[in-house]
Every structure is written in structure tokens, then in C-alpha cells.
Protein backbone atom coordinates (compact mmCIF):
# COMPACT_ATOMS: atom_id res chain seq x y z
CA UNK A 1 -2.22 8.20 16.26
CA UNK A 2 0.86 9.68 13.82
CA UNK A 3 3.65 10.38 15.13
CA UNK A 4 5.75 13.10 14.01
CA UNK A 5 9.55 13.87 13.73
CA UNK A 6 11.90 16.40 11.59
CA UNK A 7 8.92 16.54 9.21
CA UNK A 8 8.09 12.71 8.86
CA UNK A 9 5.80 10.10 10.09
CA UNK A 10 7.63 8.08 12.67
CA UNK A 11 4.76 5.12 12.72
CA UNK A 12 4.11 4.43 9.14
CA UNK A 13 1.27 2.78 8.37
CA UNK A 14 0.84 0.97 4.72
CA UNK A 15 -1.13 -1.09 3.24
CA UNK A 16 -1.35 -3.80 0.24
CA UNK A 17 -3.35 -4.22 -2.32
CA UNK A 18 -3.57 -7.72 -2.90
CA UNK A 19 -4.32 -10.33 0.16
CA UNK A 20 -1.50 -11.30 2.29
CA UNK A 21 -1.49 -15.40 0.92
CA UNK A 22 0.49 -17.21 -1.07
CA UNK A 23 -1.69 -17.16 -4.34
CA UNK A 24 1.25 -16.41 -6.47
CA UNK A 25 4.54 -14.81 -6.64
CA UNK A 26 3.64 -11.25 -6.49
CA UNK A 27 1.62 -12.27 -3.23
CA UNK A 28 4.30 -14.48 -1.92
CA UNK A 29 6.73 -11.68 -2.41
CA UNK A 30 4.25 -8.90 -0.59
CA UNK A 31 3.92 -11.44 2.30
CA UNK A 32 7.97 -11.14 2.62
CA UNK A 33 7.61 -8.08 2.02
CA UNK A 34 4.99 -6.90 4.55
CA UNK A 35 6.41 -9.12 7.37
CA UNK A 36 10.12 -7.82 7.27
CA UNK A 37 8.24 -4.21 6.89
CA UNK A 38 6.81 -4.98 10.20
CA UNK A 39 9.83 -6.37 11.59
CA UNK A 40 11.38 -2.86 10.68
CA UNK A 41 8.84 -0.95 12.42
CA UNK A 42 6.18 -0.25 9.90
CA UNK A 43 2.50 -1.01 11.25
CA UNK A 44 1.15 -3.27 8.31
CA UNK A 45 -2.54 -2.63 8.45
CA UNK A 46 -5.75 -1.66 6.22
CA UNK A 47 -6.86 0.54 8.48
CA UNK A 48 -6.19 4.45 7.68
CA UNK A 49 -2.85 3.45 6.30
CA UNK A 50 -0.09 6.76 5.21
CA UNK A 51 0.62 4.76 2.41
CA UNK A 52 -1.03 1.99 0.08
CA UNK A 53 1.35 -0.73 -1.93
CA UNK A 54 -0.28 -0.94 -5.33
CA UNK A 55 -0.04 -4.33 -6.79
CA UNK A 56 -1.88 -4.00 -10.09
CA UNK A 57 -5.24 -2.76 -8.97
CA UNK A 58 -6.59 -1.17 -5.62
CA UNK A 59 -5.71 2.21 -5.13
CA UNK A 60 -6.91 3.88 -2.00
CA UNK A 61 -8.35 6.91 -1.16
CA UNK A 62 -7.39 8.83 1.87
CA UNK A 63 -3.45 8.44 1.24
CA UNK A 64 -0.82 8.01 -0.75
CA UNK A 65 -0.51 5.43 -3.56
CA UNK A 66 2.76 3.52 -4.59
CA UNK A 67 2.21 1.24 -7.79
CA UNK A 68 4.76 -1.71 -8.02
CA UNK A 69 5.00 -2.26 -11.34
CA UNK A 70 4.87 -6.27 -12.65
CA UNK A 71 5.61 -5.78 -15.99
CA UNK A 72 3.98 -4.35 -19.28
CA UNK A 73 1.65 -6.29 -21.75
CA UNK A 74 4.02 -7.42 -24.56
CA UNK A 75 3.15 -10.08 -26.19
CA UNK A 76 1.26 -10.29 -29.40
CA UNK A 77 -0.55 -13.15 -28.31
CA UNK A 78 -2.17 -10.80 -26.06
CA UNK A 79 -4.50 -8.13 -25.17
CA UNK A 80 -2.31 -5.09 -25.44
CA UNK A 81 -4.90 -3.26 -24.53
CA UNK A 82 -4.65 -4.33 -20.94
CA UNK A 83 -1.28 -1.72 -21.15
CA UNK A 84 -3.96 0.93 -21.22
CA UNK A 85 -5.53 0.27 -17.74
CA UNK A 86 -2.28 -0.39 -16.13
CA UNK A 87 -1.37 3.19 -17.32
CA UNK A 88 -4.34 4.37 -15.93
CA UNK A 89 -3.77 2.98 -12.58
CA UNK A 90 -0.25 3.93 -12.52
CA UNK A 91 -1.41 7.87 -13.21
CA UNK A 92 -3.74 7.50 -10.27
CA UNK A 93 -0.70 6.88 -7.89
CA UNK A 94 1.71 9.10 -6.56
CA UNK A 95 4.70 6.84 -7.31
CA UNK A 96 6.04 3.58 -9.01
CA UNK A 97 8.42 1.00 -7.60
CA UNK A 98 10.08 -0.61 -10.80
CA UNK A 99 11.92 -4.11 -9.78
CA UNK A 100 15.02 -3.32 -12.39
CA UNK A 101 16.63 -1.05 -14.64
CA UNK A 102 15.00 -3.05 -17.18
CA UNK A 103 11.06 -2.99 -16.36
CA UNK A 104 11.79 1.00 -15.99
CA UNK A 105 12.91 1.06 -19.83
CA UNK A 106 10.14 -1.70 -20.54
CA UNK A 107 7.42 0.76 -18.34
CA UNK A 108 8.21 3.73 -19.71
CA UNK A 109 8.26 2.80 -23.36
CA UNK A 110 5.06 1.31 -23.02
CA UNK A 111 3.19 2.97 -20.07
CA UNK A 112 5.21 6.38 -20.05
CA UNK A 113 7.52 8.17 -18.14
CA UNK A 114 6.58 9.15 -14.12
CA UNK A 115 7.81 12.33 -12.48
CA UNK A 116 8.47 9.84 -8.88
CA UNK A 117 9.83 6.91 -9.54
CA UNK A 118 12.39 4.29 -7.31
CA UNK A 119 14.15 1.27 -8.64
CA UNK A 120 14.02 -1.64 -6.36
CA UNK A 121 15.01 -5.36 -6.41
CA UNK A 122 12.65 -8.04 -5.64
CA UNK A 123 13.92 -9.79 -2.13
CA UNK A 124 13.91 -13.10 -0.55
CA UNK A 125 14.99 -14.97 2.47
CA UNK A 126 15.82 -18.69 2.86
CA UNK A 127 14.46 -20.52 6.05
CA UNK A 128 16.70 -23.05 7.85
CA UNK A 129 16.26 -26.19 5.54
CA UNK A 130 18.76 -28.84 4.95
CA UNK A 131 19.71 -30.05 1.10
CA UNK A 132 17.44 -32.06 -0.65
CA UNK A 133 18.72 -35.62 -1.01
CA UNK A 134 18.91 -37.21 -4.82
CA UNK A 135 20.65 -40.55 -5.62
CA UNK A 136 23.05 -38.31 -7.70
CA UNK A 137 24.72 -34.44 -7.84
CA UNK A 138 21.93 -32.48 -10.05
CA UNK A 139 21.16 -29.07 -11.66
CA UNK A 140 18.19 -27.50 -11.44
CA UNK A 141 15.59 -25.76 -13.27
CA UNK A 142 11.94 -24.46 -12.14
CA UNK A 143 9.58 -22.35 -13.56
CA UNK A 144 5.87 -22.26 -14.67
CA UNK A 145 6.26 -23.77 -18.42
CA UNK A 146 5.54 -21.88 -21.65
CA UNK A 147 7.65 -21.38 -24.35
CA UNK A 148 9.42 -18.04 -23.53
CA UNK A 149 11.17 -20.10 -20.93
CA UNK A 150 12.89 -22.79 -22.94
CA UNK A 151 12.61 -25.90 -21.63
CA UNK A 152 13.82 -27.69 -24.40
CA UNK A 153 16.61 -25.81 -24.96
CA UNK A 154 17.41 -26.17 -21.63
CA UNK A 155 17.37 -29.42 -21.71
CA UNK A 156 19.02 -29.80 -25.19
CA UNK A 157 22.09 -27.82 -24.25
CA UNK A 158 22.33 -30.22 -20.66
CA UNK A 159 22.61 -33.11 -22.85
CA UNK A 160 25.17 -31.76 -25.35
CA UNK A 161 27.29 -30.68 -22.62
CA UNK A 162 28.17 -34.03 -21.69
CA UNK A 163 27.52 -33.35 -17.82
CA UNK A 164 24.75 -36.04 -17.60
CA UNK A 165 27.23 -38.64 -17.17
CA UNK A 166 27.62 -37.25 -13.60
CA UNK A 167 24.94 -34.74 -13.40
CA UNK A 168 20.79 -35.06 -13.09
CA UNK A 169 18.85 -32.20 -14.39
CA UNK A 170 15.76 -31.95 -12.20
CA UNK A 171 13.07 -29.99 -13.83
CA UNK A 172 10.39 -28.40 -11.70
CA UNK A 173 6.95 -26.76 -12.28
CA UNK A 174 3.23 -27.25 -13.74
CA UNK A 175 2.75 -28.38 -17.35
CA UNK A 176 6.23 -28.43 -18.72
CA UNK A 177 5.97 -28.35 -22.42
CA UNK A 178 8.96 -30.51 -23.49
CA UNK A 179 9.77 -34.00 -22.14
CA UNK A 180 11.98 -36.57 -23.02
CA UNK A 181 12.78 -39.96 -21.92
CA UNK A 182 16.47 -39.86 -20.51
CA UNK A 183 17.98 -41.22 -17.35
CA UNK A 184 19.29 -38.12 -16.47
CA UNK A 185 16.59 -36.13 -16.85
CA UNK A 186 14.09 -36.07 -13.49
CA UNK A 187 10.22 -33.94 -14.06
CA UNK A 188 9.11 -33.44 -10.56
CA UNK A 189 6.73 -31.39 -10.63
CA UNK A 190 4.75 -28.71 -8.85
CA UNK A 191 6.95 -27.89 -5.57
CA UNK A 192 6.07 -25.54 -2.54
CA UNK A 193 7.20 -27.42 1.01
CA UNK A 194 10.44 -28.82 -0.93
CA UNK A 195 11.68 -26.03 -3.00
CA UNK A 196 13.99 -24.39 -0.58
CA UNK A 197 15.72 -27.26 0.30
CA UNK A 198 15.42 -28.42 -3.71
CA UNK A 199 17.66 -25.61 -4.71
CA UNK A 200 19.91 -25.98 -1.59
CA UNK A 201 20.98 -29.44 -2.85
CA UNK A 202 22.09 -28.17 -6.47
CA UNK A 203 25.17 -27.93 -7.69
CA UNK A 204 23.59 -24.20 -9.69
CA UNK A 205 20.51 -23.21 -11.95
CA UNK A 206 19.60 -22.89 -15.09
CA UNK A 207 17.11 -19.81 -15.68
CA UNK A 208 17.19 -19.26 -19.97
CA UNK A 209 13.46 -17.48 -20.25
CA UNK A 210 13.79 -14.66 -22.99
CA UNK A 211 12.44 -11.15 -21.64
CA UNK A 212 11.96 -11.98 -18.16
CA UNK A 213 11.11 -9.29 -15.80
CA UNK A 214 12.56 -10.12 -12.25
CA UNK A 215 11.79 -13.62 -11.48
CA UNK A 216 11.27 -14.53 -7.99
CA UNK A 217 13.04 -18.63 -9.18
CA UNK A 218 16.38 -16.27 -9.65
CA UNK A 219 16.20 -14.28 -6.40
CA UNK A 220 15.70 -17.91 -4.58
CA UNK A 221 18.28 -19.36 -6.28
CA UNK A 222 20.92 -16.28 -5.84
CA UNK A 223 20.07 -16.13 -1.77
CA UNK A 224 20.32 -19.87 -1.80
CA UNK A 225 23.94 -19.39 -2.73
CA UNK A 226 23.41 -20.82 -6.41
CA UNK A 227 25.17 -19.23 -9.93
CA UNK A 228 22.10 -18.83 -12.43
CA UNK A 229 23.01 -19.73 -16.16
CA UNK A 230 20.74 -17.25 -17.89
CA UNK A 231 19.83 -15.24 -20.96
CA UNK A 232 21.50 -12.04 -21.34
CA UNK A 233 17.98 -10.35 -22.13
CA UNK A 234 15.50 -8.89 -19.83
CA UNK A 235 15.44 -8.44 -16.26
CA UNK A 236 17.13 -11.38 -15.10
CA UNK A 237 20.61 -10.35 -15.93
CA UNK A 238 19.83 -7.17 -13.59
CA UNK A 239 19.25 -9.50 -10.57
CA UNK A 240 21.99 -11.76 -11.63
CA UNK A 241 24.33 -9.66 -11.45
CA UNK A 242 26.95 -11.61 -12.82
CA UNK A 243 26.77 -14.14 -10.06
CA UNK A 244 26.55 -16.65 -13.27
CA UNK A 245 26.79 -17.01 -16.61
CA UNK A 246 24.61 -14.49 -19.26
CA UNK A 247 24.12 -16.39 -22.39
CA UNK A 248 24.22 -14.25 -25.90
CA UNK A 249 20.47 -13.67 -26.99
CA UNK A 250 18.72 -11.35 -29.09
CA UNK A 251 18.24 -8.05 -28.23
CA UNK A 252 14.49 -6.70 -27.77
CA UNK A 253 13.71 -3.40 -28.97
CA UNK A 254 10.97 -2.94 -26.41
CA UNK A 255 8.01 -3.20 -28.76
CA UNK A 256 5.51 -5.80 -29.02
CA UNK A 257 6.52 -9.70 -29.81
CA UNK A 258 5.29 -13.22 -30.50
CA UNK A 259 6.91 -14.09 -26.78
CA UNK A 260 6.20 -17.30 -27.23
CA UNK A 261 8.57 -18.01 -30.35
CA UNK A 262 11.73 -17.23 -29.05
CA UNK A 263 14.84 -17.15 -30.94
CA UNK A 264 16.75 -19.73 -30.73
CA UNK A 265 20.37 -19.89 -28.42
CA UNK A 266 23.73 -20.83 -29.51
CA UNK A 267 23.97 -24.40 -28.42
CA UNK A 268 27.44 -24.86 -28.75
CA UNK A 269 27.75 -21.76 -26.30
CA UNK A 270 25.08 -23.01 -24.46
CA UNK A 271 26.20 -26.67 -23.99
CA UNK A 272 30.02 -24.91 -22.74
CA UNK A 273 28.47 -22.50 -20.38
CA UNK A 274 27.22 -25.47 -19.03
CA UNK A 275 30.46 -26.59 -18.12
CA UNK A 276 31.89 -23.27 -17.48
CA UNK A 277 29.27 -23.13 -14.44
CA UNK A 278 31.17 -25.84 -12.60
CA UNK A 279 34.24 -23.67 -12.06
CA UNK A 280 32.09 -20.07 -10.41
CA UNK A 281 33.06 -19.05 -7.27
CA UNK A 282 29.80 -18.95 -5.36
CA UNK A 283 27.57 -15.76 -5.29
CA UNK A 284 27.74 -12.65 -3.31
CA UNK A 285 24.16 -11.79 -3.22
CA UNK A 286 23.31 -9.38 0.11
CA UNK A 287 21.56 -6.90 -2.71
CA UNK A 288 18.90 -9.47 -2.49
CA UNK A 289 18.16 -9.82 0.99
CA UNK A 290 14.05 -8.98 1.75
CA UNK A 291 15.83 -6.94 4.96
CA UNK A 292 17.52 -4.48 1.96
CA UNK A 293 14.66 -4.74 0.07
CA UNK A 294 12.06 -3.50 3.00
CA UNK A 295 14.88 -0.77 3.60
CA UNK A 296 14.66 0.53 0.31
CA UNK A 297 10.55 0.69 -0.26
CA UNK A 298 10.48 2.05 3.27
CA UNK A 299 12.73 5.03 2.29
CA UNK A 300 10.64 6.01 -0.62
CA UNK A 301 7.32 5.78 0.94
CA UNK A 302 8.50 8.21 3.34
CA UNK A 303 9.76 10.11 0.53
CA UNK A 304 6.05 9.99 -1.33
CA UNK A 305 4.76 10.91 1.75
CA UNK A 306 6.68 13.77 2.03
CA UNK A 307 6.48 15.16 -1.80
């Protein structure tokens, strides 16, 4: 039964679209999501729900919709057609969460402009896990591999920087698509049970993916307590938040691009910044707490539900 109180529902009830598992990081973000929702007072349920959390596809009838908007269809490589659905969707709903400044520009250049809109940061919490133990001090960098990301400039710019006579650089995730054959250079894999305590042990990350929209790797790494060296294009540098180092990269102009030739970095600036991490301070990064985060989508579904 709804409770009422100075014009708003007191027991909110909302929904998701997508299942409650860890499939992927949308869903693994939603389950953060819906659990500190709960914590917060919000009955999580697909029963009648007040309002329903769009992920992509699955609006609801019978109450208001929220889209959550992943990012648009950019690259050439791709059916930009699929832009056309999403925009579709998104018109259905009665509001759309954007996770940065920079997927708002990147939505409404390619999916138009919505009258209700709210800007919110992706979230995360760390459990209790102690560091992960390596033979050596290491850096880190994880991330399902294509080309946009920049392994091998990654790893490139860690070797010219001269850090590997102290340093490891432990690379993490499916199919990366540049290895080399070098001491200091560890491929580990796929990680789930480890990662927490994987990022714990490192000294900071290295995140250089061009046009990135808000990647759940940099919100880890940020509430971990870890600088990011990144590009200074796309979303990341709106989580960052200067909590690291933004590399000079090439602008995008927000229309439609072979993503998977990048242009190339600066090594030499590269290969310093590498350097230059060593001396941060660490990161002040409460903005990112999944507590603030549940705050904030809280607020504007009661604000949907009210408009």
C-alpha cells in the first residue's frame, strides 16, 4: 500500500530492467545499485513498482519510466542504426539518468535533447579485502581488450618510462590484443574473486581507452584509493576528477568514428606521466560512493514521480 507525505510517495517502489546478476557491468552496477536502494528504504521489487530503472530495453507499463543511458552507437564499425531504437526507447520514458557531463553531450547529439533529465555518477563500494600479494610493487591495468583501449600503448609507454626496473605491470582481462615477452610485464587474465584485492595491492592504474563513457575499472580503482593515468577524452576524465593524471588526446567532435583506430598518444608525455604518478597524493573520491549514488537516483525518481 503507498504511502503518502507532503505530496510524495514515502515507500517507493522501483524496479529494473535487466536481472539482478552479475552478467556484466551494467548488471553488476544495478545489483549495487538496487541493494544500497534498499538499504535506503526503497522496496526493490517487480511487483506494481512507482518507478521502473530502464537499462536499455524494458519499459513498463503502469508507472513511470527512467532510462539510464549506456552510451550512444558511435562507431563506424557498427550498426548506427541501433541509435534509432535507443531513441525510441528513451522517448517512451519519462526521464534519463546520464552517468557524466559527457554521455549527456554524446546523448543528445546523437539521440536528442530530453525535457527531464539528471546527471549521475556511476558508484561502487569496496568489500573488506586485504592487498593482493606479487613478488614485486606493480601497476595495474584491466579492461575487456579491443583497440580503443590501448593496450599497447599502455604497455609501450610503461617500458619507456623506465619504471620496470622496480615496477610490474599486471595486465588484466579477456583476449588482450597486444602481448609481449618481458619480465616485467604479468597477463593474468580474466579476474572476478581477486580483483578487489588486485587493485588494492597497486601502487595506481593505468586507464588510456579513447572515448570512454564511465567505466566501472575507474570507479573501482578511484574508491580503492588508486590515481588513474588516463586519456583526457571521454567520460573518464569526468569520474576522474583529477584524482590522476589526464593525458593530451584528440578531441572528438561527437560524430561517428573508426573507434577502433585510435590516434596515437604522445609517448614521451606518456612514458613521464608515468613517473609523475609516483609523486600524487592519494584520491579524494566520496563523489563515488554507491551510498551518494543511490541518494542521487532516489531524488529524481521522486522527482519523475512527481512531474
Amino acid at each position: 500500500m503507498e504511502l503518502w507525505l507532503y505530496g510524495m510517495i514515502v515507500n517507493m517502489r522501483v524496479s529494473f530492467s535487466i536481472p539482478l546478476k552479475p552478467r556484466s557491468g551494467k548488471h553488476k552496477f544495478a545489483m549495487l545499485l538496487a541493494k544500497e536502494m534498499k538499504r535506503q528504504g526503497i522496496k526493490v521489487t517487480d511487483k506494481k513498482p512507482d518507478v521502473n530503472l530502464v537499462f536499455l530495453k524494458g519499459i513498463r507499463k503502469g508507472c513511470k519510466n527512467i532510462f539510464r543511458l549506456d552510451g550512444v552507437w558511435m562507431n563506424t564499425r557498427m550498426n548506427l542504426n541501433k541509435n534509432k531504437n535507443l531513441r525510441k526507447t528513451m522517448k517512451s520514458c519519462d526521464g534519463v539518468v546520464y552517468q557524466n557531463e559527457f554521455c549527456r553531450k554524446a546523448g543528445e547529439e546523437f539521440l536528442g535533447r530530453f525535457k527531464s533529465y539528471a546527471v549521475i555518477l556511476n558508484g561502487s563500494k569496496m568489500p573488506a579485502v586485504e592487498p593482493f600479494k606479487h613478488d614485486r610493487p606493480y601497476l595495474l591495468s584491466f579492461a575487456r581488450w579491443r583497440p580503443h583501449k590501448r593496450l599497447k600503448a599502455t604497455t609501450e609507454g610503461f617500458l619507456e618510462s623506465g619504471l620496470q626496473s622496480k615496477y610490474d605491470l599486471l595486465v588484466l582481462g579477456k583476449d588482450p590484443d597486444y602481448i609481449i615477452d618481458h619480465a616485467a610485464v604479468k597477463y593474468l587474465g580474466f579476474q572476478s574473486k581477486d580483483l578487489w584485492s588486485i587493485i588494492l595491492g597497486s601502487k595506481f592504474v593505468v586507464h588510456l581507452a579513447y572515448i570512454d563513457w564511465c567505466p566501472n575499472s575507474v570507479v573501482e580503482s578511484l574508491i580503492a584509493g588508486k590515481n588513474v593515468l588516463h586519456s583526457s577524452t571521454g567520460g573518464t576524465k569526468d569520474v576522474v576528477r583529477g584524482n590522476g593524471i589526464a593525458l593530451t588526446d584528440k578531441p572528438w567532435d561527437f560524430k561517428p568514428i573508426d573507434l577502433y583506430s585510435p590516434p596515437s598518444l604522445d609517448m614521451t608525455e606518456l612514458s613521464q606521466s608515468y613517473n609523475d604518478m609516483l609523486n600524487l597524493s592519494s584520491p579524494e573520491c566520496e563523489y563515488l560512493s554507491i551510498e551518494r549514488t543511490a541518494k542521487k537516483y532516489i531524488k529524481y525518481c521522486r522527482k519523475v514521480l512527481n512531474e
